[in-house]
Protein backbone atom coordinates (compact mmCIF):
# COMPACT_ATOMS: atom_id res chain seq x y z
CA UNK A 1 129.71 107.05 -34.13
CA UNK A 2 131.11 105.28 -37.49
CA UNK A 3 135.01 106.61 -36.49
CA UNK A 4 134.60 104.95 -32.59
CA UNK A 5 132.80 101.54 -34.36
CA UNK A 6 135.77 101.53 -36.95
CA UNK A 7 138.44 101.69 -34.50
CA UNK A 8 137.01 99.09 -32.32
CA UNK A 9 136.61 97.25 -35.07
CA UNK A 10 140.38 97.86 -35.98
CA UNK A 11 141.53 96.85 -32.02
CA UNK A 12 138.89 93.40 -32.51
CA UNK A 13 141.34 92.22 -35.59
CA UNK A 14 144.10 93.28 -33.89
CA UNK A 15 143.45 91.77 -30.68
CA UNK A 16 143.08 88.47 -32.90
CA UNK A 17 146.03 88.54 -33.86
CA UNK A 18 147.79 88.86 -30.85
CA UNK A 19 145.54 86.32 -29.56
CA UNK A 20 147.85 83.93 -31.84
CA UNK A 21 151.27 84.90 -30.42
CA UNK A 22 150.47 84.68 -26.48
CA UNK A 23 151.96 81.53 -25.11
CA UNK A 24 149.83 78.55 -23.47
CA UNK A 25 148.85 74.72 -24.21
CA UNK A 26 145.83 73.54 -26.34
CA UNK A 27 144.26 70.18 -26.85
CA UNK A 28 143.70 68.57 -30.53
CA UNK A 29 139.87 67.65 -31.94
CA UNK A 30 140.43 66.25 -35.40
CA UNK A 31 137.71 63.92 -38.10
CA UNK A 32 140.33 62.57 -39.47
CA UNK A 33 144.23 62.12 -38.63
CA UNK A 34 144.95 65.75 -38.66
CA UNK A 35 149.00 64.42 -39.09
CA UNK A 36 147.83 63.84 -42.17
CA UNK A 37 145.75 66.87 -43.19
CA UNK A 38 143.51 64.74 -45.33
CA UNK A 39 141.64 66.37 -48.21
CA UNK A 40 144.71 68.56 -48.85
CA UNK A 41 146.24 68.25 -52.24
CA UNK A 42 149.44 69.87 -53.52
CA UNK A 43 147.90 73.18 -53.87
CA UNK A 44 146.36 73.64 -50.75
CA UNK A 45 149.44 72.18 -49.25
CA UNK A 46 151.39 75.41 -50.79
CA UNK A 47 149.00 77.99 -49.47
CA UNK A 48 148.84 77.30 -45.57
CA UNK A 49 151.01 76.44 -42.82
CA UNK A 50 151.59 73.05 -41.81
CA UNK A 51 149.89 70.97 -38.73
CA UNK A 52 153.19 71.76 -36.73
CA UNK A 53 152.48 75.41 -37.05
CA UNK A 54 149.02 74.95 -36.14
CA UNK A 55 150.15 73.09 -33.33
CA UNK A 56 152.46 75.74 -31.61
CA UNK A 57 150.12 78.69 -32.22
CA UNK A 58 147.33 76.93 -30.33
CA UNK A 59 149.81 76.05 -27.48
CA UNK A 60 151.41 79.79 -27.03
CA UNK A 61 147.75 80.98 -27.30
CA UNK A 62 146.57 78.76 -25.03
CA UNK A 63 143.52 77.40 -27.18
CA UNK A 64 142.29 74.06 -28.08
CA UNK A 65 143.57 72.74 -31.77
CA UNK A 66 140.80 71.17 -34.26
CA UNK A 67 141.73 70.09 -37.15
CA UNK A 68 138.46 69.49 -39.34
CA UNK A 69 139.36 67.09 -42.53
CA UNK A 70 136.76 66.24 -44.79
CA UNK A 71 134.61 63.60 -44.74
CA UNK A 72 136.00 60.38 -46.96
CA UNK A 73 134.67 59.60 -50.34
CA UNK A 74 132.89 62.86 -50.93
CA UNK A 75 130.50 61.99 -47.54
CA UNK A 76 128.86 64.61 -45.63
CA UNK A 77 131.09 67.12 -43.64
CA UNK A 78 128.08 68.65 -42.35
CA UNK A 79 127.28 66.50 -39.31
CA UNK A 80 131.23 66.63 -38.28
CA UNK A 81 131.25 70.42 -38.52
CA UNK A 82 128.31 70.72 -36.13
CA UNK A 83 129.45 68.68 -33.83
CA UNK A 84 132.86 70.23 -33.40
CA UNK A 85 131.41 73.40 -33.55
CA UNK A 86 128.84 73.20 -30.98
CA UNK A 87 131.06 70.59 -29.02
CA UNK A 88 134.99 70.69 -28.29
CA UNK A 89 135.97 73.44 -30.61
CA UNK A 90 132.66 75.83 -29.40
CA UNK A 91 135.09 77.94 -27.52
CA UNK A 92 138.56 79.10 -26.90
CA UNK A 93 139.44 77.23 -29.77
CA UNK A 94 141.90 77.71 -32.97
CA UNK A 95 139.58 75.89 -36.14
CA UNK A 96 141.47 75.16 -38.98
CA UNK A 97 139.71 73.75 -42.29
CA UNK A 98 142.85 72.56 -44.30
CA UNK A 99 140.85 70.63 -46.72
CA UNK A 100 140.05 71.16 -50.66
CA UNK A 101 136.22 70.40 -50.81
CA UNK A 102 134.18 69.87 -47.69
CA UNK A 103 130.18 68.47 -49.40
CA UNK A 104 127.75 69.07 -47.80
CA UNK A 105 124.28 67.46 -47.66
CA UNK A 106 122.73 68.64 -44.04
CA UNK A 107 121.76 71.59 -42.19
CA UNK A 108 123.83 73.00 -39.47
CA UNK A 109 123.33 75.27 -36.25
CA UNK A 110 126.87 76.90 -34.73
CA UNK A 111 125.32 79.58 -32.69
CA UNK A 112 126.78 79.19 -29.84
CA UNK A 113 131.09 80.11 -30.55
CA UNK A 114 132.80 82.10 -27.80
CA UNK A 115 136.19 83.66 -28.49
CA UNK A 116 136.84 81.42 -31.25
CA UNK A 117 139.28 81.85 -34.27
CA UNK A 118 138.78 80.01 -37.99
CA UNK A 119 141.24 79.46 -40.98
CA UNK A 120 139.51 78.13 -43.43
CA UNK A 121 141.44 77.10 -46.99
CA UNK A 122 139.00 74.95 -48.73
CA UNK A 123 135.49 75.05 -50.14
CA UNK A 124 132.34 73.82 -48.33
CA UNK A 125 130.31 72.74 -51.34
CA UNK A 126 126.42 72.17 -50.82
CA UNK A 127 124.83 69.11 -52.47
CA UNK A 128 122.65 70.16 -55.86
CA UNK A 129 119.52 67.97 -54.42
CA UNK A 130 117.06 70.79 -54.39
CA UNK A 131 114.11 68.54 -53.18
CA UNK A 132 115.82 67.55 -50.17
CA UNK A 133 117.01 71.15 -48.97
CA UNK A 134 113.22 72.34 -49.85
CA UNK A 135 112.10 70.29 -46.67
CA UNK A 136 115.25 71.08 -44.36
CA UNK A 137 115.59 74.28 -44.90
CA UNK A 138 115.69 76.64 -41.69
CA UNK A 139 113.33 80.05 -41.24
CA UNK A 140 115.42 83.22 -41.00
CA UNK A 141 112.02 84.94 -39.14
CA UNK A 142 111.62 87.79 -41.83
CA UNK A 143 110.00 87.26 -44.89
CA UNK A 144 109.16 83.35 -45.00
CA UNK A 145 113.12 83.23 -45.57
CA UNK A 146 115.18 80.11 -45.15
CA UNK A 147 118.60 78.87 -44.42
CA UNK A 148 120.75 76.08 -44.95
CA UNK A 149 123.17 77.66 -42.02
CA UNK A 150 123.09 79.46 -38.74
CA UNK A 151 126.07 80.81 -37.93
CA UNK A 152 126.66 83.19 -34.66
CA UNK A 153 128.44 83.61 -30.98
CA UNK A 154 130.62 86.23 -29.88
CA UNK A 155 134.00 87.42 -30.65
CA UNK A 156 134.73 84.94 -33.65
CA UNK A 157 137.56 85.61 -36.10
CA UNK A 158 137.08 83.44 -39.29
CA UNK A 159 140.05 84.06 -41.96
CA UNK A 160 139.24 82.40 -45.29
CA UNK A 161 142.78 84.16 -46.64
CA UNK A 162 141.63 84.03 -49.88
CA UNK A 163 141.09 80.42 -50.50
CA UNK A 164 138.05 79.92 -47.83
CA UNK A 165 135.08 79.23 -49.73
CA UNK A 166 131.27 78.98 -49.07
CA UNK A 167 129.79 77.11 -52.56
CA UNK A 168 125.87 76.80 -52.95
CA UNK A 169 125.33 75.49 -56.25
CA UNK A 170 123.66 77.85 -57.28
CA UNK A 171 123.18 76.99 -60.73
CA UNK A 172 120.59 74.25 -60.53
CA UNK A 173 119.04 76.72 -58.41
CA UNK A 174 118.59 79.42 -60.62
CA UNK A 175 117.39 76.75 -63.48
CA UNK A 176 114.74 75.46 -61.24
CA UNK A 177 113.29 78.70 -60.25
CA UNK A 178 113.17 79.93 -64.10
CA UNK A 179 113.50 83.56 -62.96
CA UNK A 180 110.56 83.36 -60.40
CA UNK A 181 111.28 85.34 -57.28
CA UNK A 182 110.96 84.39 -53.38
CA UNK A 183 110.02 81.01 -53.91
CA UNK A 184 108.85 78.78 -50.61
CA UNK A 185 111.59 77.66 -48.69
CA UNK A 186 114.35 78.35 -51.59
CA UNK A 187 117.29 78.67 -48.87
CA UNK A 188 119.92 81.23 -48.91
CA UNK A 189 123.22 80.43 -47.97
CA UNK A 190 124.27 81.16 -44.67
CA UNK A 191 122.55 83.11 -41.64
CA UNK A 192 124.81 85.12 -39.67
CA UNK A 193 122.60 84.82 -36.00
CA UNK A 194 123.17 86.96 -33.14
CA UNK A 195 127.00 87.63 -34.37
CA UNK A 196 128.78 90.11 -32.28
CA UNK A 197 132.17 91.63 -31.87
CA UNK A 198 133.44 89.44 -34.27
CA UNK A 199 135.27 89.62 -38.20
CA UNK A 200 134.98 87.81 -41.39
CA UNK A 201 137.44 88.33 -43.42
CA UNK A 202 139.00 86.76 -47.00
CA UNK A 203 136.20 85.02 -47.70
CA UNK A 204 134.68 84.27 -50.83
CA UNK A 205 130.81 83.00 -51.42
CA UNK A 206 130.13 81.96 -54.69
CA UNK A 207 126.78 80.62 -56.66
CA UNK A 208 124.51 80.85 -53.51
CA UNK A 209 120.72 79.39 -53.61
CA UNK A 210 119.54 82.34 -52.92
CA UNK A 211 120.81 85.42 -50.96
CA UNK A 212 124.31 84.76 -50.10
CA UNK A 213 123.79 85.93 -46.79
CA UNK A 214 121.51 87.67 -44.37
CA UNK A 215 123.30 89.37 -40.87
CA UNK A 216 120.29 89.16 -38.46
CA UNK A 217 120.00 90.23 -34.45
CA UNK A 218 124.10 91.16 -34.70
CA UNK A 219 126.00 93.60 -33.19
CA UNK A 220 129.52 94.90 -33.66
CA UNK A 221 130.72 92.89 -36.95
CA UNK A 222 133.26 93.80 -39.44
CA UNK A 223 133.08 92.24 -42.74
CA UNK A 224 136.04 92.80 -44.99
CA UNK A 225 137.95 91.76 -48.29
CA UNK A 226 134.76 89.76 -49.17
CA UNK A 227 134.15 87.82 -52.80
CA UNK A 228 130.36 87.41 -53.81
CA UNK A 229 130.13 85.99 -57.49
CA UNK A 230 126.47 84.52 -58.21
CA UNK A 231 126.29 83.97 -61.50
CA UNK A 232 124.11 81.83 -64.10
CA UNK A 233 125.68 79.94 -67.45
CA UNK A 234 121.94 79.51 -68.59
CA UNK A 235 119.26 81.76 -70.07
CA UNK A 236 117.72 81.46 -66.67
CA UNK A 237 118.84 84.92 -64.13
CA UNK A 238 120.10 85.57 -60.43
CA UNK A 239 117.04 87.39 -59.30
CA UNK A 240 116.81 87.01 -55.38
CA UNK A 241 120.75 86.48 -55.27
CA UNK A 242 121.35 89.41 -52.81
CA UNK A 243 125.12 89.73 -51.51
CA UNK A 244 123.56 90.90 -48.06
CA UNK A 245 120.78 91.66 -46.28
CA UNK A 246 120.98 93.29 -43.12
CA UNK A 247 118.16 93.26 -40.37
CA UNK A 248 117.59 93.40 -36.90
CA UNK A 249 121.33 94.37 -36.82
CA UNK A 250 123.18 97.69 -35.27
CA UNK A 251 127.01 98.49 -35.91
CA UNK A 252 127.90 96.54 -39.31
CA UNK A 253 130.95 97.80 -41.54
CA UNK A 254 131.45 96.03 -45.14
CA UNK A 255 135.06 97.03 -46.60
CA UNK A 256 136.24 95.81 -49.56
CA UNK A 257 133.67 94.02 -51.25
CA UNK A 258 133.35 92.75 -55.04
CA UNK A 259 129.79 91.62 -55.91
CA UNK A 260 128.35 89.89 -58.86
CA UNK A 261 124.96 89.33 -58.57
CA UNK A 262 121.56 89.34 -60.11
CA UNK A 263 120.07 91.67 -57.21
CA UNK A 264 121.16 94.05 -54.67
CA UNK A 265 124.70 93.81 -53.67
CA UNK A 266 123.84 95.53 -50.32
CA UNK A 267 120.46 95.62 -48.85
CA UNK A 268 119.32 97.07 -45.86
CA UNK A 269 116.49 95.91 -44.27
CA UNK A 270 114.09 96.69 -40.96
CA UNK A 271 115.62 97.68 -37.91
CA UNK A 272 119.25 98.22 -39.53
CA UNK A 273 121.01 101.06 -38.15
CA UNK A 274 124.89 102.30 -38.20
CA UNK A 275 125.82 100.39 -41.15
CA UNK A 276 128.89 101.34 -43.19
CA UNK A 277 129.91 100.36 -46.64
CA UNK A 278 133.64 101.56 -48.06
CA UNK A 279 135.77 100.52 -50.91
CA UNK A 280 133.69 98.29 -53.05
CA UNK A 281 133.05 97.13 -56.46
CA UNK A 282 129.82 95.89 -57.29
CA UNK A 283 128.97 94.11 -61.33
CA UNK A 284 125.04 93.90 -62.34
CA UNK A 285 121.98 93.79 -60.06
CA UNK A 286 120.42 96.47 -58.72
CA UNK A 287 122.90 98.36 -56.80
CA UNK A 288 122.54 99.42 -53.00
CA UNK A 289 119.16 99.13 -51.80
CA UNK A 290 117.56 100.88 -48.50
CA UNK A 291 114.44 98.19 -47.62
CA UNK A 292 112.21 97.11 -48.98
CA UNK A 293 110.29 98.54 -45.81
CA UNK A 294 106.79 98.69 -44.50
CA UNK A 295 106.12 94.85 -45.82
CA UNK A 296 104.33 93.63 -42.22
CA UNK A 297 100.86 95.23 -41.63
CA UNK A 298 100.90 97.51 -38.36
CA UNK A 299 104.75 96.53 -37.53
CA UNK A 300 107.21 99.81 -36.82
CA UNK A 301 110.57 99.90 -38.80
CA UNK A 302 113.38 102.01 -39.24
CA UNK A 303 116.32 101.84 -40.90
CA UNK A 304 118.96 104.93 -39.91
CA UNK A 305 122.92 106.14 -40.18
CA UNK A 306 123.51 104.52 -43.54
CA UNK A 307 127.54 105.70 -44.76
CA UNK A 308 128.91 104.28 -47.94
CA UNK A 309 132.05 105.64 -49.56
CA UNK A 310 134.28 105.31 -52.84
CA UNK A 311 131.73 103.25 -53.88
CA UNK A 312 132.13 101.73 -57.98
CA UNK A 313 128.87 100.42 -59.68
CA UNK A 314 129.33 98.67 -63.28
CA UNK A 315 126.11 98.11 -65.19
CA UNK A 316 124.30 98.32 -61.82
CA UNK A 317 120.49 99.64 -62.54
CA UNK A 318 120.84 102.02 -59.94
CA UNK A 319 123.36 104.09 -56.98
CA UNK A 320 121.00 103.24 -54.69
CA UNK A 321 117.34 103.24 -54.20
CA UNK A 322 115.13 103.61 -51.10
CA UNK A 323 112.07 101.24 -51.44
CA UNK A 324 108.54 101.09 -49.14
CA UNK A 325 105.66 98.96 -49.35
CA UNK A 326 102.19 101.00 -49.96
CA UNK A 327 100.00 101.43 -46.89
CA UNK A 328 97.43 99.10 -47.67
CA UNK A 329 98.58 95.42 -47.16
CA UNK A 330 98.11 93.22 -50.51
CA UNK A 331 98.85 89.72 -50.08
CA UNK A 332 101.64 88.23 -47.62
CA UNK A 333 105.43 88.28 -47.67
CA UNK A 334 107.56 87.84 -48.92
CA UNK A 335 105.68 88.35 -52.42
CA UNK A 336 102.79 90.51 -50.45
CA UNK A 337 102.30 92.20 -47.91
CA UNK A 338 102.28 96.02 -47.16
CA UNK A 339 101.17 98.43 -44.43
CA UNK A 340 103.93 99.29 -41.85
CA UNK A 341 105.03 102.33 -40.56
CA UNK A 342 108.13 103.79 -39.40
CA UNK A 343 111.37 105.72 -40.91
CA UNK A 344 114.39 105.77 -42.78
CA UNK A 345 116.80 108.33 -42.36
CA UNK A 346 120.34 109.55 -42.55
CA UNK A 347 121.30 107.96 -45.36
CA UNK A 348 124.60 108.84 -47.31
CA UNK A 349 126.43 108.03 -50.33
CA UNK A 350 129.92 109.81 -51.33
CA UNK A 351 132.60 109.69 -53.68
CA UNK A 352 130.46 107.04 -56.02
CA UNK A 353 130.85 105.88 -59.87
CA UNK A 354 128.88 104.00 -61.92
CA UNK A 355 129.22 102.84 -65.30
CA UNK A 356 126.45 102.24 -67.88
CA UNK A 357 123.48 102.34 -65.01
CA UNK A 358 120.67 100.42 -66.50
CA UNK A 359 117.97 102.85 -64.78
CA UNK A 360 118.27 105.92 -62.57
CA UNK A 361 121.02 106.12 -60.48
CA UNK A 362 119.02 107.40 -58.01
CA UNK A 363 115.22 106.05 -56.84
CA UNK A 364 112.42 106.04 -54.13
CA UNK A 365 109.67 104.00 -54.36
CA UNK A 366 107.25 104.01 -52.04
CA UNK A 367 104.90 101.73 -54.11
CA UNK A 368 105.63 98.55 -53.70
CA UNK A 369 103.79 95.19 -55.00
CA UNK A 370 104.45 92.31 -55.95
CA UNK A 371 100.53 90.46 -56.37
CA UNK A 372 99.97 92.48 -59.49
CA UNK A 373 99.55 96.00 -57.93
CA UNK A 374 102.63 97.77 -58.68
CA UNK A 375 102.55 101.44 -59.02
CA UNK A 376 99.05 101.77 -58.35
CA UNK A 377 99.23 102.54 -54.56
CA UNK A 378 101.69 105.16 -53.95
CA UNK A 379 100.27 107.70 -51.43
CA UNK A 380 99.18 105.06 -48.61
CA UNK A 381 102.32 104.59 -46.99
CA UNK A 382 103.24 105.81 -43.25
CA UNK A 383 106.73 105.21 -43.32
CA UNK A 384 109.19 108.46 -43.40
CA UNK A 385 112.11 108.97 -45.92
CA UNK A 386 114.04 111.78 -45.03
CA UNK A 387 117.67 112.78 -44.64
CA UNK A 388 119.63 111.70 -48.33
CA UNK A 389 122.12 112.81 -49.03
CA UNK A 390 124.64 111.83 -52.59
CA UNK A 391 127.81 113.55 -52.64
CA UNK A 392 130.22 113.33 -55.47
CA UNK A 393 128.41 110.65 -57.97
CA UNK A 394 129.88 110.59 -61.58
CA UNK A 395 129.76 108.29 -64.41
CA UNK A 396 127.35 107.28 -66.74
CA UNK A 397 123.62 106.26 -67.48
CA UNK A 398 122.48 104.34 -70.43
CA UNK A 399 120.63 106.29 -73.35
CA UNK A 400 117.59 104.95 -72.63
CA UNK A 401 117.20 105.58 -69.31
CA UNK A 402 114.43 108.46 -69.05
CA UNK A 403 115.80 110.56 -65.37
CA UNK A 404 118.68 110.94 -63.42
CA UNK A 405 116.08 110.43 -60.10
CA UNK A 406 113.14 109.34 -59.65
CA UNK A 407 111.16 110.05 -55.92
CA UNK A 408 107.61 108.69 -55.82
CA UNK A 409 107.26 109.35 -52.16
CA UNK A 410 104.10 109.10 -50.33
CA UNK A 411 101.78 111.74 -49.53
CA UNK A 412 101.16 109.73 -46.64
CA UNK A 413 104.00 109.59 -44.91
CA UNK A 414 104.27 113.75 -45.76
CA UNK A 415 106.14 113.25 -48.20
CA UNK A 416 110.42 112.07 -48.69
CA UNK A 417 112.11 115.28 -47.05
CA UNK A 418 115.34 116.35 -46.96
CA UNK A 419 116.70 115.04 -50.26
CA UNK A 420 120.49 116.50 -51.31
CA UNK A 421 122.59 115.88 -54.13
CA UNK A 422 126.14 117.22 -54.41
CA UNK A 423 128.68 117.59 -57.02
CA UNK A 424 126.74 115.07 -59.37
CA UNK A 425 128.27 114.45 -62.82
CA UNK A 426 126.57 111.52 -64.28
CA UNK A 427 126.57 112.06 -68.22
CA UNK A 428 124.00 110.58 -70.87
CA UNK A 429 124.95 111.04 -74.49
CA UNK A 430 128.05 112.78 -73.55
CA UNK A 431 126.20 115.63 -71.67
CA UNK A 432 125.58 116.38 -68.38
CA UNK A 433 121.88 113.73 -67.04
CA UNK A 434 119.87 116.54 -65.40
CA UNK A 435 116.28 114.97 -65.49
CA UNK A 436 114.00 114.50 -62.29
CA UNK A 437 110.98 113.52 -61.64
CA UNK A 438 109.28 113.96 -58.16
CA UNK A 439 106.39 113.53 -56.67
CA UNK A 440 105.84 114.75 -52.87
CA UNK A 441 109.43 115.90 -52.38
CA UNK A 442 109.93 118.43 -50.07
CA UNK A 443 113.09 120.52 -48.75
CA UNK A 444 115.17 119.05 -51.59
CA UNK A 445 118.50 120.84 -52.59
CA UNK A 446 121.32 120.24 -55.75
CA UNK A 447 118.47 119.13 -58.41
CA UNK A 448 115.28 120.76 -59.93
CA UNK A 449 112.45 118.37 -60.36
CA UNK A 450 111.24 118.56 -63.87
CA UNK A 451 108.17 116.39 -64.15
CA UNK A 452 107.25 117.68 -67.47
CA UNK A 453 110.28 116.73 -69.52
């Protein structure tokens, strides 16, 4: 299954590009006088091709051109990006953003591309006016969520080559929340919405509201050479800055990601399966996390076929760490909640370092609170962890962190099952970090639990 999704992943990109040398005739949808390329300085002048270039690559592949400037003066690109996208340039279209900033100050729902490809060069930059996106903000239907974006459609190609650059603001975000977590209708940055067979690649998304990005109801997606940096100049933290949440979503590959966050870099979330992580670097937060799961009273989940390789982790708090709500539902989501059933399995993690981990590198929780509770409900849950495996982990753990793993699994559920580690070579102190503590682990193989130590 993950070799076949990789190489049609491989043929989509391909098949982009040669999408751009077949020969044809393509109209022109532009803001602004796209002869110009207005909202271009010097710089981004240097970087990408000119309009004539755009121009003859449209024509030979037989797609309509648009050209989206800027709006004038610092005015709201939003609207104009909506319309094109849902309009003229919705499909069969080559998109080009040559522009430096792009504000903007409104919502916007593209859901609806068809076999469209997008260079983006400049930065869209959302306004700082946090009272106005708390009453515009869009729900993501999990966890109260919100959005300032819906993106989606089928076989899109967006190319940010570096330069392209999604820009929340984040700062007066973090200030305003003051470290408080999931607050009402605190947006994150963009939605990617029934996505299929598509790529998005070069892109960078930096100082998002909230989580940079949540991949919901998509299919067949390859997300690659990706830049997340959320990261606060205050005393105020990044909690709830995620780099992505996946949910509702089947066939994802990440590759090549760098993530600075305040959270996880990679979450998966309900109804995630075959989802692939390789070659990434991830800086703070809480590492790779599988859930949090269970959260909606009497609702089945499952996550399954998790793969992440040559994965590095600097001052992370953990590798990864599997994470269910108790049985019994206490309060509502996204800061309550509690009670689902349903499994995670086959999850894998090889060839792995990490460097000064905060906590233990490796976790399951199936506890989980947030109304005050936390920790004292751990044997309710219904919801199966079985199937771990971490192969070839080395590195190193802080001195005060107590165990190398910690698995509070639930008694309910029968237990986690299953659990393997292989080739481990964390080191503490300059020796070998052999402590475990477990509680309803069963079939586990490569560590002894030592609860008394």
């Amino acid at each position: 299954m993950r070799h076949s999704f990789l190489m049609l992943a491989s043929m989509m990109a391909s098949a982009y590009g040669l999408v751009l040398r077949h020969a044809g005739q393509g109209g022109l949808v532009h803001q602004n006088d796209p002869d110009a390329l207005s909202g271009s300085n010097s710089d981004t002048r240097a970087k990408m091709p000119s309009l004539r270039y755009w121009r003859e690559e449209a024509a030979r592949a037989d797609r309509r051109l648009c050209v989206l400037n800027p709006e004038p003066d610092g005015g709201d690109s939003g609207p104009a990006i909506e319309e094109a996208l849902t309009g003229d340039c919705r499909s069969n279209s080559l998109i080009v953003f040559p522009g430096d900033t792009y504000h903007i100050n409104s919502t916007m729902n593209t859901t609806t591309l068809d076999d469209v490809i997008i260079h983006q060069y400049g930065r869209l930059l959302w306004t700082p006016d946090i009272a106005w996106w708390l009453t515009q903000s869009m729900p993501v239907d999990f966890q109260n969520q919100t959005t300032v974006w819906y993106f989606g459609g089928n076989n899109v190609h967006w190319d940010g080559h570096g330069f392209g650059t999604l820009d929340g603001n984040g700062q007066v975000w973090y200030d305003w929340a003051h470290g408080r977590g999931n607050l009402p209708r605190r947006p994150m940055n963009i939605n990617y919405r029934g996505f299929n067979n598509s790529v998005v690649q070069n892109m960078r998304y930096v100082q998002s509201q909230m989580w940079t990005m949540a991949v919901t109801y998509s299919r067949n997606v390859l997300f690659e050479d990706i830049y997340v940096n959320n990261t606060s100049t205050s005393e105020h933290g990044t909690l709830n800055t995620d780099g992505v949440d996946t949910v509702y979503s089947d066939n994802i590959t990440f590759n090549r990601w760098s993530v600075t966050n305040g959270d996880d870099a990679v979450a998966l979330k309900g109804n995630s399966s075959n989802i692939y992580l390789y070659d990434s670097i991830f800086h703070g937060g809480q590492g790779v996390a599988i859930g949090s799961m269970g959260q909606f009273v009497g609702k089945w989940e499952y996550i399954e076929n998790f793969y992440a390789r040559n994965i590095t982790l600097i001052n992370t708090a953990h590798v990864s760490y599997l994470k269910t709500w108790s049985g019994h539902p206490n309060g509502y989501p996204p800061n309550g909640g509690g009670g689902g059933k349903g499994y995670a399995r086959n999850i894998v993690m090889e060839d792995v370092y990490i460097e000064g981990a905060r906590s233990q590198p490796f976790f399951a929780w199936q506890c989980e609170h947030y109304e005050g509770d936390s920790g004292k409900d751990c044997d309710s849950s219904e919801f199966k962890i079985s199937d771990v495996l971490w192969r070839n982990v080395s590195g190193t753990a802080r001195d005060n962190v107590l165990h190398s793993g910690t698995f509070q699994c639930s008694a309910g559920a029968g237990g986690c099952t299953n659990i393997t580690v292989e080739n481990y070579r964390v080191m503490q102190k300059g020796e070998l970090f052999n402590r475990w503590k477990c509680m309803n682990v069963h079939d586990n193989s490569g560590f002894e639990c030592n609860n008394d130590e």
